[in-house]
C-alpha atoms as a PDB file:
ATOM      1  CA  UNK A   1      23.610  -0.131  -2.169  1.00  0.00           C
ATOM      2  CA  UNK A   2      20.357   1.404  -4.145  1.00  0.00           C
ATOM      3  CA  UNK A   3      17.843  -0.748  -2.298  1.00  0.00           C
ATOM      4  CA  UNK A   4      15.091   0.103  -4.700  1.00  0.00           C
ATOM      5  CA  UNK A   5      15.306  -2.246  -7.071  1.00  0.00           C
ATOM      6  CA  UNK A   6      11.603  -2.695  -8.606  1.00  0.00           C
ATOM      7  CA  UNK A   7      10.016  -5.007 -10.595  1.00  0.00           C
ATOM      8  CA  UNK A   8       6.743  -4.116 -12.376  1.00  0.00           C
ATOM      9  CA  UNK A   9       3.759  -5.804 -11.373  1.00  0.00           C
ATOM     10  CA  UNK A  10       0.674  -4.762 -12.953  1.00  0.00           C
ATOM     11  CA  UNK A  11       1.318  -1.293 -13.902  1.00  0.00           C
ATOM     12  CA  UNK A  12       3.196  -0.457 -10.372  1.00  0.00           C
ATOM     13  CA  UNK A  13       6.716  -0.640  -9.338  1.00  0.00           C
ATOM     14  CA  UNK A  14       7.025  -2.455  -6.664  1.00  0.00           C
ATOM     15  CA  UNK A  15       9.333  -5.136  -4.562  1.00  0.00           C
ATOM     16  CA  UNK A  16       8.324  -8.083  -2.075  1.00  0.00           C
ATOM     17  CA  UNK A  17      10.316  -9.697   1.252  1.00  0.00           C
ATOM     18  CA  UNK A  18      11.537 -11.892  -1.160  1.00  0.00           C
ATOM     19  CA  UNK A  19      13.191  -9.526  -3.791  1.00  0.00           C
ATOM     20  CA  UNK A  20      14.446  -7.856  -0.867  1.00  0.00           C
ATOM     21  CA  UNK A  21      16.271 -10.624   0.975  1.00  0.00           C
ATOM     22  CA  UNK A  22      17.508 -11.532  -2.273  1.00  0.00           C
ATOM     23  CA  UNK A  23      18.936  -8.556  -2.776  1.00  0.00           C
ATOM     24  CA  UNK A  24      20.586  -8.106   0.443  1.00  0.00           C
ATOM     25  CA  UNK A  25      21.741 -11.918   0.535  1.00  0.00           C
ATOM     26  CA  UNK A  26      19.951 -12.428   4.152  1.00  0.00           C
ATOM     27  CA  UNK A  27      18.114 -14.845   5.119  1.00  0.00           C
ATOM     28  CA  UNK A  28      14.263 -15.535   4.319  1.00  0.00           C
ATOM     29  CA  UNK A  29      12.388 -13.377   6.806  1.00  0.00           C
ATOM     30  CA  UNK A  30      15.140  -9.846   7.460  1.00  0.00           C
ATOM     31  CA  UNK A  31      13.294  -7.679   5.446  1.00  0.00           C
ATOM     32  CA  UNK A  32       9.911  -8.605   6.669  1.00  0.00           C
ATOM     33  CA  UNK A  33      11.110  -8.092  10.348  1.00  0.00           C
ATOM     34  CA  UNK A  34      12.722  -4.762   9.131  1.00  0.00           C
ATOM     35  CA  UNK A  35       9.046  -4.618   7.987  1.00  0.00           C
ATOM     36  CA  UNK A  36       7.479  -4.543  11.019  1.00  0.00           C
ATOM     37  CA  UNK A  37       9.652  -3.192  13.119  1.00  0.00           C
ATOM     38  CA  UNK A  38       8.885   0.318  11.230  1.00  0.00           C
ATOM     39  CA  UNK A  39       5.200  -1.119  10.224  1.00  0.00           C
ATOM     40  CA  UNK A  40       4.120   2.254  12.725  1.00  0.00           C
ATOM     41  CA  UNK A  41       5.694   4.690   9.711  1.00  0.00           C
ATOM     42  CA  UNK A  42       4.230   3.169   7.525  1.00  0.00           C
ATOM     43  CA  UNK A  43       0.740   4.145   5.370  1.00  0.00           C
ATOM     44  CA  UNK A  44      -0.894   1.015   3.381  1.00  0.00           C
ATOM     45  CA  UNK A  45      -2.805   1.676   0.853  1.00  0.00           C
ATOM     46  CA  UNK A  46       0.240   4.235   0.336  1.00  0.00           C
ATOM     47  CA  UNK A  47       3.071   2.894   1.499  1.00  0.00           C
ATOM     48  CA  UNK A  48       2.869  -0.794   0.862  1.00  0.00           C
ATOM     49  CA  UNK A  49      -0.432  -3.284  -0.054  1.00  0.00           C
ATOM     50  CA  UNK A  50      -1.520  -6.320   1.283  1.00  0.00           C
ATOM     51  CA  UNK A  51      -2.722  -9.163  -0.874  1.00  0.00           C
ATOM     52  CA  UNK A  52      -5.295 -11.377   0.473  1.00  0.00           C
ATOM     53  CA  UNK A  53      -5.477 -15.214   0.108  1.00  0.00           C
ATOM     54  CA  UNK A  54      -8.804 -14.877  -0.815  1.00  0.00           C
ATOM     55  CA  UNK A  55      -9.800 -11.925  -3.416  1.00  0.00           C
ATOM     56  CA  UNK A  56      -6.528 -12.144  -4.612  1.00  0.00           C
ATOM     57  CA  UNK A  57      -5.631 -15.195  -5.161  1.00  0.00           C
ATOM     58  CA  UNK A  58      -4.881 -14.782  -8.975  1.00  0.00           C
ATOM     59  CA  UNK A  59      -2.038 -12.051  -8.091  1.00  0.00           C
ATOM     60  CA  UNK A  60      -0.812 -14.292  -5.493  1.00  0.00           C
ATOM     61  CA  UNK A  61      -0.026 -17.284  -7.786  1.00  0.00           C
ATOM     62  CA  UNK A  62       1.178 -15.174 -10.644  1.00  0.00           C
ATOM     63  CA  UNK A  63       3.955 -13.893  -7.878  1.00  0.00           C
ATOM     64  CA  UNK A  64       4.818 -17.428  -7.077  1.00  0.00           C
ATOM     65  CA  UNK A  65       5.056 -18.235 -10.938  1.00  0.00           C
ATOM     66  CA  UNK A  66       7.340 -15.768 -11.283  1.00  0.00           C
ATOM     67  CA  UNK A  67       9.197 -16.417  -7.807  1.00  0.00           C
ATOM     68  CA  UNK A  68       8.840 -12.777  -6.689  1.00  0.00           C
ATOM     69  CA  UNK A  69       7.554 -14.642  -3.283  1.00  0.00           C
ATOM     70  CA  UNK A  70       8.008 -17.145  -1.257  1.00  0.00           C
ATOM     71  CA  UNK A  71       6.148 -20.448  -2.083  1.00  0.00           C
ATOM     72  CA  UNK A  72       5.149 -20.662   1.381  1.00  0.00           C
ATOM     73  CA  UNK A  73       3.610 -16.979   1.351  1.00  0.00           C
ATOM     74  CA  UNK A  74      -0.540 -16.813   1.657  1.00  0.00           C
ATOM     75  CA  UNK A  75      -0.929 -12.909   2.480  1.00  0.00           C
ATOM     76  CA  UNK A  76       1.832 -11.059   0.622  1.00  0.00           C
ATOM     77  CA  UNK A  77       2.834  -7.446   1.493  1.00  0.00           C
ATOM     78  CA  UNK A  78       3.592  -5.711  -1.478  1.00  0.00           C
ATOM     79  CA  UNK A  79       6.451  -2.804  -0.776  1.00  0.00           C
ATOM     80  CA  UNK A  80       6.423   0.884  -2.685  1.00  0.00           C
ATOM     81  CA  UNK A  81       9.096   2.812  -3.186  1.00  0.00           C
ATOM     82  CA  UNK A  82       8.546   5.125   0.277  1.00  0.00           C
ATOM     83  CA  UNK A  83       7.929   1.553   2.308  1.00  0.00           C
ATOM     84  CA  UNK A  84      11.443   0.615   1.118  1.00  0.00           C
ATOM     85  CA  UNK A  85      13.017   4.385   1.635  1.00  0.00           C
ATOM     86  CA  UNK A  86      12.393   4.085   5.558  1.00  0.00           C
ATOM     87  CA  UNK A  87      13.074   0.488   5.853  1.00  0.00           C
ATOM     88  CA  UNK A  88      16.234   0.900   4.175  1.00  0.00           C
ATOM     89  CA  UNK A  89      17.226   4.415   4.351  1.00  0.00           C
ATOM     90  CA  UNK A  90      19.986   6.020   2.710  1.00  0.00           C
ATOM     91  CA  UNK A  91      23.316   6.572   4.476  1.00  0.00           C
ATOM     92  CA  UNK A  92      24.347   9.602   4.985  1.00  0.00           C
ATOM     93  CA  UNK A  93      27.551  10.666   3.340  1.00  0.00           C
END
């Protein structure tokens, strides 16, 4: 299964936990521990970014609007394409 499966948010291609879980049919909360369980690999700022509660409130609410996160989410990790490649990686065939 091609787990990169973007949406566009702002101008980037990107996924969340959420689209992720959904994706996979798992439960609320596999990707993010497949998250941090690799969280040492990863770059942010590169990799993935984190949305304050705070500053970026605004983004935060227009990702609940459009259910890209969960309601219950108040810092929200937002995954690029290299963040999903080593969470997920490809099988080799």
């Amino acid at each position: 299964m091609d787990m990169w499966q973007p949406f566009n948010f702002r101008g980037e291609d990107i996924m969340t936990f959420r689209t992720l879980d959904q994706l996979m049919d798992t439960p609320k909360g596999t990707a993010f521990r497949t998250f941090k369980g690799v969280l040492d690999q990863l770059e942010e700022g590169n990799d993935h970014l984190r949305l304050e509660s705070g500053p970026d409130a605004e983004a935060i609410a227009e990702l609940k609007a459009a259910g890209r996160i969960y309601p219950s989410s108040v810092n929200v990790v937002l995954l690029r394409r290299p963040a999903v490649a080593i969470m997920f990686p490809e099988p080799d065939t």
